[in-house]
C-alpha atoms as a PDB file:
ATOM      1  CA  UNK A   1       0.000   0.000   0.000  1.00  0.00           C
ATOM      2  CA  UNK A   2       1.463   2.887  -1.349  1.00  0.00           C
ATOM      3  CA  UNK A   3       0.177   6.371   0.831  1.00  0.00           C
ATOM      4  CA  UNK A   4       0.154  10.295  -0.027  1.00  0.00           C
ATOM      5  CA  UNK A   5      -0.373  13.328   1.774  1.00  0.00           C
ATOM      6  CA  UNK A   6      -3.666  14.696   2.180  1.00  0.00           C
ATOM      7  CA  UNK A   7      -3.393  17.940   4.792  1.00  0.00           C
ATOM      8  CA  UNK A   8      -2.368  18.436   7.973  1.00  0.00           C
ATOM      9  CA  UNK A   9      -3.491  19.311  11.068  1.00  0.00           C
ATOM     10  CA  UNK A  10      -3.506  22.754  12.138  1.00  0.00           C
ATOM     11  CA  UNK A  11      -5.532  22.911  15.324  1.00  0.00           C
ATOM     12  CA  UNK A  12      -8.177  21.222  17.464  1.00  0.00           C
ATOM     13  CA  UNK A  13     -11.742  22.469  17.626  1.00  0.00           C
ATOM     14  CA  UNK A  14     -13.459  22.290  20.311  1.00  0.00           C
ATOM     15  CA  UNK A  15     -13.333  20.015  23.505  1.00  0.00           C
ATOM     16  CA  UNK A  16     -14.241  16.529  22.234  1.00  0.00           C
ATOM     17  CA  UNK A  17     -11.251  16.181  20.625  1.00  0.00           C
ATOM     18  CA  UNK A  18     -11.739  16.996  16.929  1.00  0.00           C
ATOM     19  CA  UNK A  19      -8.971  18.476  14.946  1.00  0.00           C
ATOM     20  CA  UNK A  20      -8.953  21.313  12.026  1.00  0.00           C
ATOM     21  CA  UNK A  21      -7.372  19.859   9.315  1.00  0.00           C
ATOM     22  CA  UNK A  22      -5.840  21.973   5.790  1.00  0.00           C
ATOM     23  CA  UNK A  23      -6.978  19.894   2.926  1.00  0.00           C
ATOM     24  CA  UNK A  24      -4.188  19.484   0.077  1.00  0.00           C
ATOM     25  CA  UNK A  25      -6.378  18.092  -2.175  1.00  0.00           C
ATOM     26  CA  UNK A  26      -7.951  19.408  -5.190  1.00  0.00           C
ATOM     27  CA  UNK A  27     -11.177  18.704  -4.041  1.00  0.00           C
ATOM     28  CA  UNK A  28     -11.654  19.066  -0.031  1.00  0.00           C
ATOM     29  CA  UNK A  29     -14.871  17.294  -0.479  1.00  0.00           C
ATOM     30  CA  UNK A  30     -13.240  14.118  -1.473  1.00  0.00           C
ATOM     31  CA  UNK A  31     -12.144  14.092   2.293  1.00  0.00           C
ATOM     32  CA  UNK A  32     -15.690  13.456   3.612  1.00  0.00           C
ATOM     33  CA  UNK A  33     -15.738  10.648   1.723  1.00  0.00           C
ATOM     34  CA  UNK A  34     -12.587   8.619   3.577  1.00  0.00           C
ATOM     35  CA  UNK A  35     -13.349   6.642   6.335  1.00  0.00           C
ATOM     36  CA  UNK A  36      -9.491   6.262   8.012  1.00  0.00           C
ATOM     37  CA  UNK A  37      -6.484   8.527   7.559  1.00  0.00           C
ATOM     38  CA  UNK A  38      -2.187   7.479   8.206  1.00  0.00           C
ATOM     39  CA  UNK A  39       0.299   8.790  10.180  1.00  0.00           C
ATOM     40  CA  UNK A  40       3.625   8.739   8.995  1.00  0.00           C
ATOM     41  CA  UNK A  41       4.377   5.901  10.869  1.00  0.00           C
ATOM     42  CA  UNK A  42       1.323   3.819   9.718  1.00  0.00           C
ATOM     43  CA  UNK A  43      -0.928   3.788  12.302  1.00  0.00           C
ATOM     44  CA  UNK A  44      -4.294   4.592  11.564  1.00  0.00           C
ATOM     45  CA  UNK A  45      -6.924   6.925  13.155  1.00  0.00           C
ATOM     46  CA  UNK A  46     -10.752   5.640  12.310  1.00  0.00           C
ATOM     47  CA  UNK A  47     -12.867   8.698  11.503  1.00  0.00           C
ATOM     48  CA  UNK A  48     -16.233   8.759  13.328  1.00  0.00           C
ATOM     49  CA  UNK A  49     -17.571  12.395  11.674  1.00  0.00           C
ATOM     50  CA  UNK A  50     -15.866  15.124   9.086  1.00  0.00           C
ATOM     51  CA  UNK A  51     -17.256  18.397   7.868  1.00  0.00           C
ATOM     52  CA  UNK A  52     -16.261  21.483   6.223  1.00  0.00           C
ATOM     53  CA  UNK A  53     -15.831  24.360   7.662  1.00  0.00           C
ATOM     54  CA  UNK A  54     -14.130  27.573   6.672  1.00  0.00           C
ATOM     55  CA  UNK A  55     -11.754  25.883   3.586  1.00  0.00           C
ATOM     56  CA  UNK A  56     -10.553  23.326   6.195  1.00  0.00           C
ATOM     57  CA  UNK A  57     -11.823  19.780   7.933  1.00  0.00           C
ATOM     58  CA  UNK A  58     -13.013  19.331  10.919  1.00  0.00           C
ATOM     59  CA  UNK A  59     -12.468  15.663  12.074  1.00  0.00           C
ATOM     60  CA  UNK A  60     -13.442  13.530  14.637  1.00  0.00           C
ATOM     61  CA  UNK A  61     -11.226   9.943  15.124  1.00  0.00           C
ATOM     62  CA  UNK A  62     -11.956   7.012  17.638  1.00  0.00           C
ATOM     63  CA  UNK A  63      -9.115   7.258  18.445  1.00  0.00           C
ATOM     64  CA  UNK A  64      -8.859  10.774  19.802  1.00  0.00           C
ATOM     65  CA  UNK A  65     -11.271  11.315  22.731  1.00  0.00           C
ATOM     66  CA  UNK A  66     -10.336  15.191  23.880  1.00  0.00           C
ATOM     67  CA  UNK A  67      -9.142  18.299  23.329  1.00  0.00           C
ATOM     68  CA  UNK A  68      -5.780  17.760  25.312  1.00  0.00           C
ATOM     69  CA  UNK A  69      -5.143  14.219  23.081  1.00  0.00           C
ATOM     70  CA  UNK A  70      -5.890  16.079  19.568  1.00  0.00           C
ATOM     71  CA  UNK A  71      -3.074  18.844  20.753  1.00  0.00           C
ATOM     72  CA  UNK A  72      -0.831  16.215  20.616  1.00  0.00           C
ATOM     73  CA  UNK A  73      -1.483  16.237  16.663  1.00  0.00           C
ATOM     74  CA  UNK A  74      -1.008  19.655  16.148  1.00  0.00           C
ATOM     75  CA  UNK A  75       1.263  19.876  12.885  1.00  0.00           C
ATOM     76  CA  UNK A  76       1.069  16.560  12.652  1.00  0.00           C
ATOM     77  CA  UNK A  77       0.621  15.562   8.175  1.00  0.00           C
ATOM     78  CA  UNK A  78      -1.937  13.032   7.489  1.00  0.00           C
ATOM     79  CA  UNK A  79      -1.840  10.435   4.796  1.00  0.00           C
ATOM     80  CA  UNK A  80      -4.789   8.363   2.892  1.00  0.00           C
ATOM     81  CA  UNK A  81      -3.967   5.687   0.597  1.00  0.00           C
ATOM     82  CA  UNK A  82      -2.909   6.362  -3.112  1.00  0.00           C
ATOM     83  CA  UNK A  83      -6.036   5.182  -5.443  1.00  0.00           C
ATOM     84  CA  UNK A  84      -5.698   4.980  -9.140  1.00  0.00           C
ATOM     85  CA  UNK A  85      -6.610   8.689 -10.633  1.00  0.00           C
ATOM     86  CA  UNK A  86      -9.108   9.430 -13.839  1.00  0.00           C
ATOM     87  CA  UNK A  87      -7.007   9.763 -17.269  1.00  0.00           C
ATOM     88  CA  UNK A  88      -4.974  13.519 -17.011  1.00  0.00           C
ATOM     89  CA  UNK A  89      -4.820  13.983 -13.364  1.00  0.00           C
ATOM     90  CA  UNK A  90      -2.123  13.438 -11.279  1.00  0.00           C
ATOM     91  CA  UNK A  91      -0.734  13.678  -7.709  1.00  0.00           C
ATOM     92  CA  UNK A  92       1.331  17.020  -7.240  1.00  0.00           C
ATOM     93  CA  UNK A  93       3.948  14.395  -5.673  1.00  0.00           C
ATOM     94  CA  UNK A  94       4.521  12.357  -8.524  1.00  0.00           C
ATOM     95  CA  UNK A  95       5.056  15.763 -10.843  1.00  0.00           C
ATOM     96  CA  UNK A  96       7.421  17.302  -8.872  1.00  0.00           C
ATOM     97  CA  UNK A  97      10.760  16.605  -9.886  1.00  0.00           C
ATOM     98  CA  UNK A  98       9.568  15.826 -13.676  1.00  0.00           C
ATOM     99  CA  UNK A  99      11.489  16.584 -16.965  1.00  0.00           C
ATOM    100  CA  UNK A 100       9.603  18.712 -19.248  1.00  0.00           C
ATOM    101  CA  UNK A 101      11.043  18.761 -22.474  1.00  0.00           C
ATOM    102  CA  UNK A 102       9.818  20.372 -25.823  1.00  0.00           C
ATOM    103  CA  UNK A 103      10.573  18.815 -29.353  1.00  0.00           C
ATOM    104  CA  UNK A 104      13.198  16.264 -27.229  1.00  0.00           C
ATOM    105  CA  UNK A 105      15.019  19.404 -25.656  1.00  0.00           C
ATOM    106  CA  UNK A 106      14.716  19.925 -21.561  1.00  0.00           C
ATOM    107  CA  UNK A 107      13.401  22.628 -20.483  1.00  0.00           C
ATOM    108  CA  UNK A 108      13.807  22.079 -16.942  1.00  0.00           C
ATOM    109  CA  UNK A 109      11.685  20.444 -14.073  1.00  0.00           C
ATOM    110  CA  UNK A 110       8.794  20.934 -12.015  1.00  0.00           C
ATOM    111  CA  UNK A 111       9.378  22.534  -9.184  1.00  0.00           C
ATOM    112  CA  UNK A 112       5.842  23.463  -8.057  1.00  0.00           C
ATOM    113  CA  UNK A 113       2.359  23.421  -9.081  1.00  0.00           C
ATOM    114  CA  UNK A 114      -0.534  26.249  -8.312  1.00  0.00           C
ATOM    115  CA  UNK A 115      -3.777  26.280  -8.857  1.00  0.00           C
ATOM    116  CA  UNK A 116      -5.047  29.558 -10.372  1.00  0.00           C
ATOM    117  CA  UNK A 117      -8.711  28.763 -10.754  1.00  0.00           C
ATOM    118  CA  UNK A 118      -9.061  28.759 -14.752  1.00  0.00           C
ATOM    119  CA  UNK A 119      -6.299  25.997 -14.881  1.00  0.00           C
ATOM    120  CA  UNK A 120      -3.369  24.912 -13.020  1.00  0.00           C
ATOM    121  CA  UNK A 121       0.313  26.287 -13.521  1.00  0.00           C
ATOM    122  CA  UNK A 122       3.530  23.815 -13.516  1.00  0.00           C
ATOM    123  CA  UNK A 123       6.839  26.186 -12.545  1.00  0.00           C
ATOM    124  CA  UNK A 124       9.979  24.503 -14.537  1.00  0.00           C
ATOM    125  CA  UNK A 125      12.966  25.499 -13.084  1.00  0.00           C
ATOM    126  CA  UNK A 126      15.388  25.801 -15.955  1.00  0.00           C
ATOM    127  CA  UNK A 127      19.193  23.804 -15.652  1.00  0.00           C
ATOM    128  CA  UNK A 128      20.361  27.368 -15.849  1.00  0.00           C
ATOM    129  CA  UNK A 129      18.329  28.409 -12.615  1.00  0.00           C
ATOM    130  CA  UNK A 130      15.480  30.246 -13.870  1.00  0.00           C
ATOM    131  CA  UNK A 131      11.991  29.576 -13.402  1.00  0.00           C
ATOM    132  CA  UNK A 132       9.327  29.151 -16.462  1.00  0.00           C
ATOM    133  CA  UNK A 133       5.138  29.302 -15.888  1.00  0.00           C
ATOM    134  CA  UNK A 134       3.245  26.684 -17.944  1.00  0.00           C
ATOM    135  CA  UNK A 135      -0.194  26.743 -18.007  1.00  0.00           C
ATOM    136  CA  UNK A 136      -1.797  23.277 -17.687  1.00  0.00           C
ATOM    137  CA  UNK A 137      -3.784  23.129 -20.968  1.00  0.00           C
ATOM    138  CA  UNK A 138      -4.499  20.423 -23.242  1.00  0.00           C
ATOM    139  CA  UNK A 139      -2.712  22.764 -26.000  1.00  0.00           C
ATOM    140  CA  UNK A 140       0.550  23.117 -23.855  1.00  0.00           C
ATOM    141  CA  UNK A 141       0.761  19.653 -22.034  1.00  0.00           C
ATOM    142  CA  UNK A 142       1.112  17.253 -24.810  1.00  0.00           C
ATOM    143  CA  UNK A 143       2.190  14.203 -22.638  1.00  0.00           C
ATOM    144  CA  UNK A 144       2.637  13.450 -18.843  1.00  0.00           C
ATOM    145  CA  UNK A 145       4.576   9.687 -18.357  1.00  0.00           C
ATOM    146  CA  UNK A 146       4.245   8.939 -14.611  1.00  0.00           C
ATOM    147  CA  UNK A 147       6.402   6.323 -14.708  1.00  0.00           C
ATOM    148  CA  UNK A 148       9.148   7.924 -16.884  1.00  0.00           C
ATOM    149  CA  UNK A 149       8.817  11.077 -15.110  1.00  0.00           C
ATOM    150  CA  UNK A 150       8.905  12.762 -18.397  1.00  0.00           C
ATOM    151  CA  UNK A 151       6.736  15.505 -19.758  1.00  0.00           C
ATOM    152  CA  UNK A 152       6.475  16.644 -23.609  1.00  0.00           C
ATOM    153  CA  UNK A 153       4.818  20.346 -23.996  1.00  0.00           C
ATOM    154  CA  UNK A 154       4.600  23.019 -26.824  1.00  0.00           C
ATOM    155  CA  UNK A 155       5.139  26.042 -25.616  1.00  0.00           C
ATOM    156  CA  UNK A 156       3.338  29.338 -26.437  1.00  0.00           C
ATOM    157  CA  UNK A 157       4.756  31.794 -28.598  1.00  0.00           C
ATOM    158  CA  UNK A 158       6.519  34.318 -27.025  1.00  0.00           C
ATOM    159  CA  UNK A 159       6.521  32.412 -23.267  1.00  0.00           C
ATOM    160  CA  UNK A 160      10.357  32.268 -22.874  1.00  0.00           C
ATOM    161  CA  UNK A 161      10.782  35.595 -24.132  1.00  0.00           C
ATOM    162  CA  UNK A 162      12.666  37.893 -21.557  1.00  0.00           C
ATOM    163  CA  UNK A 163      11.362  41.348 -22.848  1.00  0.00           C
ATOM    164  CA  UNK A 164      14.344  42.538 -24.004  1.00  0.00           C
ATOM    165  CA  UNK A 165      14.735  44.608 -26.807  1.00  0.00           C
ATOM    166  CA  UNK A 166      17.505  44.074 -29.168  1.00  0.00           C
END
């Protein structure tokens, strides 16, 4: 069983021991769904109730029966197991790190990925140091290979230009 990081807790809430988890998931409603969530270490913590509240979780676990327990957990990352994903979406953990290349030339790898509402953004950082925005759309991201860790894009005209006049 392979296992991924979902959010982590931030707080407790209240004095029965729930905790006030930040979601890193694309959808936090996916959460609600789970029914047991990892520690680092393995052991797992049985949810009994999860709701959303304020762009964050609110959790209750069996295993956590008060406020002064769930302190213990403050900063603590939690981890659900990784499931097979639809066709073109992908953990953020399994792009970072990728090659992107363009007609079989790198370009650099992904050093981060945000999400800007319309679409997502992948920042290459260049061999020479610098850092290029691609926007995550089908006419940009021709190919993502997991496995290979390879990505093939076409860039837009005029992304890599620096502004300079010549």
């Amino acid at each position: 069983m392979e296992l991924i990081e979902i959010g982590q807790i931030v707080n407790t809430h209240g004095i029965r021991g729930e905790i006030k988890l930040n979601p890193w998931t694309d959808d936090i409603y996916d959460i609600l769904e789970l029914d047991e969530l990892y520690l680092k270490n393995g052991d797992i913590l049985h949810i009994k109730q999860s709701r959303i509240h304020k762009n964050c979780v609110i959790i209750s676990f069996s295993e956590i029966p008060d406020m002064n327990t769930a302190e213990k957990f403050k900063g603590t990352v939690l981890f659900t197991e990784k499931t097979e994903l639809p066709e073109g979406r992908y953990y953020i953990a399994d792009l970072l790190g990728m090659q992107v290349f363009e007609n079989d030339t790198l370009l650099g790898k992904i050093q981060d990925v945000f999400a800007t509402g319309a679409n997502d953004v992948y920042d290459i950082k260049t061999p020479e140091g610098k850092s290029i925005l691609i926007p995550v759309i089908e006419d940009v991201v021709l190919s993502v290979d997991v496995k290979s860790k390879r990505m093939e894009v076409k860039l837009p005209a005029g992304l890599l230009d620096d502004g300079a006049e010549e």
